[in-house]
Protein backbone atom coordinates (compact mmCIF):
# COMPACT_ATOMS: atom_id res chain seq x y z
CA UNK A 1 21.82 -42.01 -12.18
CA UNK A 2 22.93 -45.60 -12.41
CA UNK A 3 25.94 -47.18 -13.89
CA UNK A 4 26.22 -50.92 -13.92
CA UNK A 5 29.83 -51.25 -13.98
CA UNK A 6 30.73 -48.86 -10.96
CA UNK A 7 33.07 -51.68 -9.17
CA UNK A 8 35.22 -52.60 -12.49
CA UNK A 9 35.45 -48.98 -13.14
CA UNK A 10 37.17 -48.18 -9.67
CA UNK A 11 39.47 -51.12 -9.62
CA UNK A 12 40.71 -49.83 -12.85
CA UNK A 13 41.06 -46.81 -12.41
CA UNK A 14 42.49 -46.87 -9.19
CA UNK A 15 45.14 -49.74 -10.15
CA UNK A 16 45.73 -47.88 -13.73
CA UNK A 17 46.42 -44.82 -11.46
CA UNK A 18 48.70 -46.18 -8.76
CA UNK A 19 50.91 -48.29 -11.80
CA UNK A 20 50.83 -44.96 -14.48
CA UNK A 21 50.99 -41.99 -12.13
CA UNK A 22 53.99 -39.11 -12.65
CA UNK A 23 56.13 -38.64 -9.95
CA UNK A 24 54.66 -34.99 -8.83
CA UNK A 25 56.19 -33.56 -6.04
CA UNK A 26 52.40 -32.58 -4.46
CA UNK A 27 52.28 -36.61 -4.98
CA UNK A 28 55.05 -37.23 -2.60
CA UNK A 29 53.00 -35.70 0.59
CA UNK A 30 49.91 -35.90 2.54
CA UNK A 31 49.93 -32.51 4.01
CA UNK A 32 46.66 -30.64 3.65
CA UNK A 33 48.34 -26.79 2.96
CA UNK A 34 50.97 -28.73 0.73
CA UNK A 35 47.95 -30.05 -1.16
CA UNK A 36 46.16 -26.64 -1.51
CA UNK A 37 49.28 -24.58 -2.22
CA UNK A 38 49.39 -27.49 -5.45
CA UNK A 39 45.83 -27.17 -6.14
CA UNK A 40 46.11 -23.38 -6.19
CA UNK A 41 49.12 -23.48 -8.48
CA UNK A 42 47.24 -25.72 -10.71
CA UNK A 43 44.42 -23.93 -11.55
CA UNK A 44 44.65 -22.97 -15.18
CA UNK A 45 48.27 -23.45 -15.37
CA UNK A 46 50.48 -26.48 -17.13
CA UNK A 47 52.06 -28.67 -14.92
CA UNK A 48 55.51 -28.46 -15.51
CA UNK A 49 55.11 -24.73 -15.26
CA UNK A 50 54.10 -25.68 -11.57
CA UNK A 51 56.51 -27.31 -10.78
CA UNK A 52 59.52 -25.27 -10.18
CA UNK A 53 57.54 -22.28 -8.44
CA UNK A 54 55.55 -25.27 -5.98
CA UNK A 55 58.99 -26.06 -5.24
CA UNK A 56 60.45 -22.59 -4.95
CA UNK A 57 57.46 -21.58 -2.88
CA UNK A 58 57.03 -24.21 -0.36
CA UNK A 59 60.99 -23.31 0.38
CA UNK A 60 60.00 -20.03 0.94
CA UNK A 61 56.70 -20.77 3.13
CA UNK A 62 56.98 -24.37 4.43
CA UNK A 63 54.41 -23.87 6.42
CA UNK A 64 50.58 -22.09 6.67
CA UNK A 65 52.01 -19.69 9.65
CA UNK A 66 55.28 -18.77 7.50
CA UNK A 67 53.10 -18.18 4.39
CA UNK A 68 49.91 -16.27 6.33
CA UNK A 69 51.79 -13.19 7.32
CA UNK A 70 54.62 -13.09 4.48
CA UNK A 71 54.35 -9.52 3.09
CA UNK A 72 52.16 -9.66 -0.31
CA UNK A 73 54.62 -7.59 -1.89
CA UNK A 74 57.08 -10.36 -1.57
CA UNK A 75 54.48 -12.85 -2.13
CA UNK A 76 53.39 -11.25 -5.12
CA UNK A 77 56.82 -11.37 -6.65
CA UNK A 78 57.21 -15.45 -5.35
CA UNK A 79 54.12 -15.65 -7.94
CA UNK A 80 55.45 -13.97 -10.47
CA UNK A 81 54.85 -15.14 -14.03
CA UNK A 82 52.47 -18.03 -12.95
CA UNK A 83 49.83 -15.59 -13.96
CA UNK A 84 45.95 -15.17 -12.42
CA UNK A 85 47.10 -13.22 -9.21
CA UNK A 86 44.28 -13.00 -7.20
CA UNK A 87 45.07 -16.75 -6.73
CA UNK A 88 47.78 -15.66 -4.35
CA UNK A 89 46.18 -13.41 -2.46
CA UNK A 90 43.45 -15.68 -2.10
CA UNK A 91 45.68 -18.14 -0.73
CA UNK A 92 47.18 -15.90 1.38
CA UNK A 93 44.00 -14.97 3.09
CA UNK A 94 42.84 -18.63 3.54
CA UNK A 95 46.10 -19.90 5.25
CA UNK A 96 45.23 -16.69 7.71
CA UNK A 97 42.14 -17.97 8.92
CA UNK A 98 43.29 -21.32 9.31
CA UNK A 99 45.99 -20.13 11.41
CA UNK A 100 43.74 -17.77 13.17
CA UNK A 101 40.74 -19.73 13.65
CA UNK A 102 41.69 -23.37 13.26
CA UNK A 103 45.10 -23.26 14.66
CA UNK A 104 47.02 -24.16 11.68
CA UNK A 105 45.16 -26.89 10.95
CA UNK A 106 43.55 -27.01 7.50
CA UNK A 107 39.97 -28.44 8.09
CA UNK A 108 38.42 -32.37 7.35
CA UNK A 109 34.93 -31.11 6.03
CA UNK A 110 33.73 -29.71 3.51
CA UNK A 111 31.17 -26.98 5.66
CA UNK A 112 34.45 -25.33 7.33
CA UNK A 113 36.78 -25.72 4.38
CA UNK A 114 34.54 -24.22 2.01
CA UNK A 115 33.97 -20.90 3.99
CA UNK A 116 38.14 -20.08 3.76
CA UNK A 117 38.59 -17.46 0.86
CA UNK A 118 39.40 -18.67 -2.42
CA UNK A 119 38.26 -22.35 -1.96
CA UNK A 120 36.04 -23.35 -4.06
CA UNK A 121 33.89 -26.93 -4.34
CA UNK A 122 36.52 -28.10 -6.51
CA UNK A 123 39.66 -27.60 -4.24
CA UNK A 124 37.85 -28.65 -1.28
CA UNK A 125 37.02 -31.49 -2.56
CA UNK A 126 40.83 -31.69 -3.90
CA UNK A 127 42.04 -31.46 -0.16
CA UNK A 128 39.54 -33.69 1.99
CA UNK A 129 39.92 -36.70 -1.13
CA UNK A 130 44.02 -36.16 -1.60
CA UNK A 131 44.97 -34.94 1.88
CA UNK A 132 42.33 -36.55 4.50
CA UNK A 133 41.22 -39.55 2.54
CA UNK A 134 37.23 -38.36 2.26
CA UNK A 135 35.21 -39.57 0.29
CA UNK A 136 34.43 -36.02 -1.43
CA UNK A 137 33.66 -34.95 -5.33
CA UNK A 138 36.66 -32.66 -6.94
CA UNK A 139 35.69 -32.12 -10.43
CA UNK A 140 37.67 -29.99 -12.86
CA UNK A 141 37.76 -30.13 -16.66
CA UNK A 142 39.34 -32.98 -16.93
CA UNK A 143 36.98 -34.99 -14.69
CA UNK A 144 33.44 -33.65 -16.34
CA UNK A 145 35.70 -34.53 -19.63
CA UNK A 146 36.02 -38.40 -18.32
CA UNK A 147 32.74 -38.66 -16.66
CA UNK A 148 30.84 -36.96 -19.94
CA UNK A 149 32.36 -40.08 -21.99
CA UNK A 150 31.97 -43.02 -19.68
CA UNK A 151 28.69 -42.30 -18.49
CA UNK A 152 27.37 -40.46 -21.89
CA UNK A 153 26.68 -37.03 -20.23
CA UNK A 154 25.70 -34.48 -22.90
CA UNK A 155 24.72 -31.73 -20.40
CA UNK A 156 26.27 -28.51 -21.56
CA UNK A 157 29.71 -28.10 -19.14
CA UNK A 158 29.33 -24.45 -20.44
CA UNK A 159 27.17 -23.54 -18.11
CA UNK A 160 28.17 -23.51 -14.24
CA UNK A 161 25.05 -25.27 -13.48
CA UNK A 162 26.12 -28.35 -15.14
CA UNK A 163 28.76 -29.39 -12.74
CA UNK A 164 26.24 -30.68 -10.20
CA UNK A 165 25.62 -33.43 -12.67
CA UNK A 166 29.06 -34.52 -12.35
CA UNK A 167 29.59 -33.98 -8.48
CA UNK A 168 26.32 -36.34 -8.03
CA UNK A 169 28.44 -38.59 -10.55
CA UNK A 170 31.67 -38.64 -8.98
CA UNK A 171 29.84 -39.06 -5.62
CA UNK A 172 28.74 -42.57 -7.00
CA UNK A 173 31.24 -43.78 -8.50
CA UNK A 174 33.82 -42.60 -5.71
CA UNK A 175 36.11 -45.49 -4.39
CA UNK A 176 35.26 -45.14 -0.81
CA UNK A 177 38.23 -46.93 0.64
CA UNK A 178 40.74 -45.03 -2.22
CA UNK A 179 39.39 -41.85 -2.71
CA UNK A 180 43.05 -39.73 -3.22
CA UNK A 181 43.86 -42.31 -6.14
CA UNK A 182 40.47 -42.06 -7.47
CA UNK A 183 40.07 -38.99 -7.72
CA UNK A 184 43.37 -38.07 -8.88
CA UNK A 185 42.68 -40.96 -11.06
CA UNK A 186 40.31 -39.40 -12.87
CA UNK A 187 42.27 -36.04 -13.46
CA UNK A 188 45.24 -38.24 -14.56
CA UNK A 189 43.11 -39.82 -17.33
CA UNK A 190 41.55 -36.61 -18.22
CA UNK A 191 45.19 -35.10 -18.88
CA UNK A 192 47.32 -38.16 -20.45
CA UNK A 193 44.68 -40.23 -22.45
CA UNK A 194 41.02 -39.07 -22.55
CA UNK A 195 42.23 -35.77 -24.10
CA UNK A 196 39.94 -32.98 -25.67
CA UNK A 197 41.22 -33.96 -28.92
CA UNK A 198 42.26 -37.49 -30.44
CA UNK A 199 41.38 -39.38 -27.01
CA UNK A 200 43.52 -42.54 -26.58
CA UNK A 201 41.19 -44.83 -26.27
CA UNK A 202 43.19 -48.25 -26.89
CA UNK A 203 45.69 -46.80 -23.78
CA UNK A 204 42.90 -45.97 -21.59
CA UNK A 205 42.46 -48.24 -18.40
CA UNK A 206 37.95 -48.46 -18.68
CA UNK A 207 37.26 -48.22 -22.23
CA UNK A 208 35.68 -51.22 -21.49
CA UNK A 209 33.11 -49.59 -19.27
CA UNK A 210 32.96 -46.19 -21.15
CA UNK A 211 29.71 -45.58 -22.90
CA UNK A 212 30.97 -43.67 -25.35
CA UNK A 213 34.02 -45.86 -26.41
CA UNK A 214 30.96 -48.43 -27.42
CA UNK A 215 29.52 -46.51 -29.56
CA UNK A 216 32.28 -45.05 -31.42
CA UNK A 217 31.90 -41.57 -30.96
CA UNK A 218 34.08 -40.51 -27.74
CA UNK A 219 35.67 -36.95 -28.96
CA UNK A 220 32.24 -35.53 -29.50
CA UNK A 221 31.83 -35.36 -25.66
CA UNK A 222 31.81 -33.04 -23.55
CA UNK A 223 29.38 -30.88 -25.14
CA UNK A 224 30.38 -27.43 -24.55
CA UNK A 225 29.24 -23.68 -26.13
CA UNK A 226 32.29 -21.52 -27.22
CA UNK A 227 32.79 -18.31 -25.12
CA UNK A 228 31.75 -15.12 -26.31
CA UNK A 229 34.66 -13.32 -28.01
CA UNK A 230 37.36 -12.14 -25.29
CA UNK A 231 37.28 -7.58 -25.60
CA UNK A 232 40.60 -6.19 -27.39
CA UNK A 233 42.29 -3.03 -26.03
CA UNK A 234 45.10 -1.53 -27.47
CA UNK A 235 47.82 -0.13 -25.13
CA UNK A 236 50.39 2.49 -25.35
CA UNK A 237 53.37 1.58 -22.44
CA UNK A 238 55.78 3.79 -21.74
CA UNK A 239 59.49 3.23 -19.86
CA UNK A 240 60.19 6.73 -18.89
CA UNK A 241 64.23 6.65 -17.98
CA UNK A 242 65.26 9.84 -15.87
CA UNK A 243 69.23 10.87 -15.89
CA UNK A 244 70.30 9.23 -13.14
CA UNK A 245 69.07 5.85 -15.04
CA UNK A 246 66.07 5.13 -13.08
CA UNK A 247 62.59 4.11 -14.34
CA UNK A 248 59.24 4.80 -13.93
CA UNK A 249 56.73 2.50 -12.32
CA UNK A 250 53.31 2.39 -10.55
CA UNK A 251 51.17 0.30 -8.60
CA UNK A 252 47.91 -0.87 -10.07
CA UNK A 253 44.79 -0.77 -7.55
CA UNK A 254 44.19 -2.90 -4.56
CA UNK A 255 41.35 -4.32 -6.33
CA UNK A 256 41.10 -5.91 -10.13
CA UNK A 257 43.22 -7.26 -12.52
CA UNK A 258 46.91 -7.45 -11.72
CA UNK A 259 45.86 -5.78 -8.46
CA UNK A 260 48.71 -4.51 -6.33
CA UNK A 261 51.13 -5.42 -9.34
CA UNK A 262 53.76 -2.96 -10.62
CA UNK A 263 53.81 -1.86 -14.00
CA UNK A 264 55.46 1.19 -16.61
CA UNK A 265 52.45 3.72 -17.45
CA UNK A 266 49.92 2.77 -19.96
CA UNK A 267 47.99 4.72 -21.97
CA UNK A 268 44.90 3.52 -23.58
CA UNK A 269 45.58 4.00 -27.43
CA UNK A 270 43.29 6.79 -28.15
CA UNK A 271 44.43 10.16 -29.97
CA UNK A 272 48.73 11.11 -28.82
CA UNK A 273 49.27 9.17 -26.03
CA UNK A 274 52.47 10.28 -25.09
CA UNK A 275 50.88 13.75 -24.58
CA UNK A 276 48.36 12.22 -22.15
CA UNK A 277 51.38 10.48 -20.46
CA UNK A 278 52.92 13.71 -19.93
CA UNK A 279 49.82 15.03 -18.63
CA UNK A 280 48.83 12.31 -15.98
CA UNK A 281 52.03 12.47 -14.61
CA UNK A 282 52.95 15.86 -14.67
CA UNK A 283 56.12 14.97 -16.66
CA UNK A 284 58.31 16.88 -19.73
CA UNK A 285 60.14 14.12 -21.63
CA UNK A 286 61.43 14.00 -24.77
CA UNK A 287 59.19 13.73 -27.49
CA UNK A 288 61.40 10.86 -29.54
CA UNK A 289 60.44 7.95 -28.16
CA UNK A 290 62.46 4.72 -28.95
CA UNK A 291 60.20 1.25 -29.98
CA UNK A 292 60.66 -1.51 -28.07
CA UNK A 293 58.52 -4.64 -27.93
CA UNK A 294 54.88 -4.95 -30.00
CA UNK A 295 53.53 -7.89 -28.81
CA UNK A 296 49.52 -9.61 -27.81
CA UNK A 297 48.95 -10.50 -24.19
CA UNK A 298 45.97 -13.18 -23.70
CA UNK A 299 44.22 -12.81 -20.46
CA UNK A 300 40.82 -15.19 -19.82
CA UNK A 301 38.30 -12.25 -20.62
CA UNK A 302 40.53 -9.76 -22.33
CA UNK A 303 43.63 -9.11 -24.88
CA UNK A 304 46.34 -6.17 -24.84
CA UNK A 305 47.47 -5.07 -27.92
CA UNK A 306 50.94 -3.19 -26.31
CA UNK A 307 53.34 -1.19 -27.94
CA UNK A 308 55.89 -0.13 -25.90
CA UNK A 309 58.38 2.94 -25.89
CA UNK A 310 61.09 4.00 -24.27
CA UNK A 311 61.18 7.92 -23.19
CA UNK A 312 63.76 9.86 -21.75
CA UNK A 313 62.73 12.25 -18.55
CA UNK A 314 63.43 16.21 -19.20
CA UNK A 315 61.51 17.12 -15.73
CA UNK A 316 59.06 15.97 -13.76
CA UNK A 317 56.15 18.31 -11.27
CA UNK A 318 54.34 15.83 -8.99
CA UNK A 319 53.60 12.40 -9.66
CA UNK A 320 50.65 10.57 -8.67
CA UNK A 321 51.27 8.59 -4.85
CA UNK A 322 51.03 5.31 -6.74
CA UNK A 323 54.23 6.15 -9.12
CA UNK A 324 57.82 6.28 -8.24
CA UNK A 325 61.02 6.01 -10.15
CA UNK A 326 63.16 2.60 -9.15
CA UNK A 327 66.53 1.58 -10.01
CA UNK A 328 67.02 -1.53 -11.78
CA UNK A 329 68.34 -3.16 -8.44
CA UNK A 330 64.61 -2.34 -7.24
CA UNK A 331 62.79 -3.10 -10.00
CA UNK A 332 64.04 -6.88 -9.56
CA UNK A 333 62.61 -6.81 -6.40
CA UNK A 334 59.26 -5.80 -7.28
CA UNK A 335 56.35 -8.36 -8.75
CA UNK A 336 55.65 -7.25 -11.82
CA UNK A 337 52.94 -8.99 -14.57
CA UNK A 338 53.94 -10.79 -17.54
CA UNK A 339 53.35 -8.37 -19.64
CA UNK A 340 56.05 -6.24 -18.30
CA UNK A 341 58.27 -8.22 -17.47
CA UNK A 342 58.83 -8.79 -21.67
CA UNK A 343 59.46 -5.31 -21.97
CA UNK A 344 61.69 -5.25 -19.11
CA UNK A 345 63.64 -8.33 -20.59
CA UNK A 346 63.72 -6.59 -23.61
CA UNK A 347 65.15 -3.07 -22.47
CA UNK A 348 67.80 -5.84 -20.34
């Protein structure tokens, strides 16, 4: 792959980049577990939703020792509402083996740094460009976005395969002596002006050396396949309140979606599901239940169609060793998924 205009591309760019960027806290340090903690956070999530919990979070665990033996209980609930747990306890698990294996200290290369759990080429490459100064490809979305336009890429970025055509492109483009503001460069324009949609091309900093600006047709790029069509499952949940005003919860499996999460009982719409409640649980409640939130819940792969009830306890046998009943004190305490956490607001 060659591209004539790799040094005016750069020294825009980079200068663009350095004039334009937002004042992001994760931009006001060089430390290589601030920079993955942001990089983490950032993964699939809006910035200014970042923002406050990177904030909140880096109070809590300043530091990779503080954050590598925190109790994932309580660092589940630090997470709470950002969404796409197993990011967290990813994390979590990294920062241990840096701490037990490398001292503390994050590594510089990409052979080490890529065996820690959870990272990825793309965050590696995040921390050795933004943190260390390496000259290292970190391409998201917004970068094969850029990179598809300027150097006319119409390789499929459906298809995982696809990103080694923009690694081998960011690796020769790369400012050598500027790699954090290059890279981050790139991201920046991907997310302010070479947008999916309506690109702003007169704003943008190297439509001058952006092959698809020339021609006139930039918003056709990337090229990318739609997903297949996410699975629908429709969900009965269930706030069972005993007398003394307490409420019904249990812990989803160490493994899987929401893993480790808390959540009221669900019951997989199919035939009377508040029969099958009573029967999983070993519970007599009262068979008026009260409505109280109908609502769609969006996951990558999946949607929830809930409809939620509240039920009032009559008695109760056994309940399974993942269930308990909490008081509302100790149900704030407890990390709970978005999806509860409307009905909870709701019954509040």
């Amino acid at each position: 792959m060659e591209y004539q205009y790799t040094k005016q591309f750069r020294q825009g760019l980079v200068e663009w980049f350095n004039e334009e960027k937002r004042d992001l806290p994760w931009r006001h340090t060089k430390e290589p577990y601030k920079i993955w903690v942001s990089e983490v956070m950032l993964q699939q999530t809006r910035v200014d939703t970042v923002i406050p919990y990177y904030n909140r979070f880096l109070e809590k665990y300043p530091t990779a020792e503080s954050l590598a033996y925190a109790p994932q209980e309580e660092l589940l609930k630090m997470w709470e509402g950002l969404g796409y747990y197993s990011r967290a306890r990813n994390l979590q698990a990294g920062v241990k083996e840096v701490v037990e294996t490398y001292n503390g200290v994050v590594p510089d290369n990409r052979p080490d740094i890529s065996k820690l759990k959870g990272v990825g080429p793309y965050t590696a490459g995040a921390i050795l460009s933004i943190a260390y100064g390496k000259p290292e490809h970190a391409v998201d979305g917004n970068v094969m976005r850029v990179l598809s336009r300027v150097l006319n890429i119409d390789a499929d970025i459906a298809f995982p395969k696809t990103k080694k055509i923009f690694e081998d492109a960011v690796m020769m483009l790369i400012d050598p002596e500027n790699t954090s503001s290059f890279n981050q460069g790139l991201m920046e324009l991907g997310a302010l002006i070479c947008t999916p949609t309506s690109p702003k091309c007169l704003l943008c900093p190297v439509r001058d050396y952006c092959t698809a600006f020339q021609e006139g047709n930039p918003a056709s790029l990337p090229v990318k396949t739609k997903k297949t069509k996410s699975k629908n499952i429709d969900f009965d949940v269930f706030v069972v309140r005993d007398r003394e005003g307490r409420f019904l919860l249990e812990k989803r499996p160490e493994e899987g979606l929401l893993a480790n999460m808390w959540q009221f009982p669900m019951v997989e719409r199919q035939g009377e599901t508040l029969k099958t409640l009573a029967q999983n649980y070993q519970l007599t409640v009262d068979l008026f239940s009260v409505p109280v939130l109908k609502f769609m819940h969006v996951f990558s792969h999946l949607t929830w169609q809930v409809e939620s009830h509240l039920v009032d306890l009559i008695a109760v046998s056994q309940l399974p060793d993942n269930a308990r009943f909490f008081s509302k004190a100790e149900i704030a305490e407890l990390p709970m998924p978005v999806p509860m956490l409307k009905i909870w607001d709701k019954l509040k």
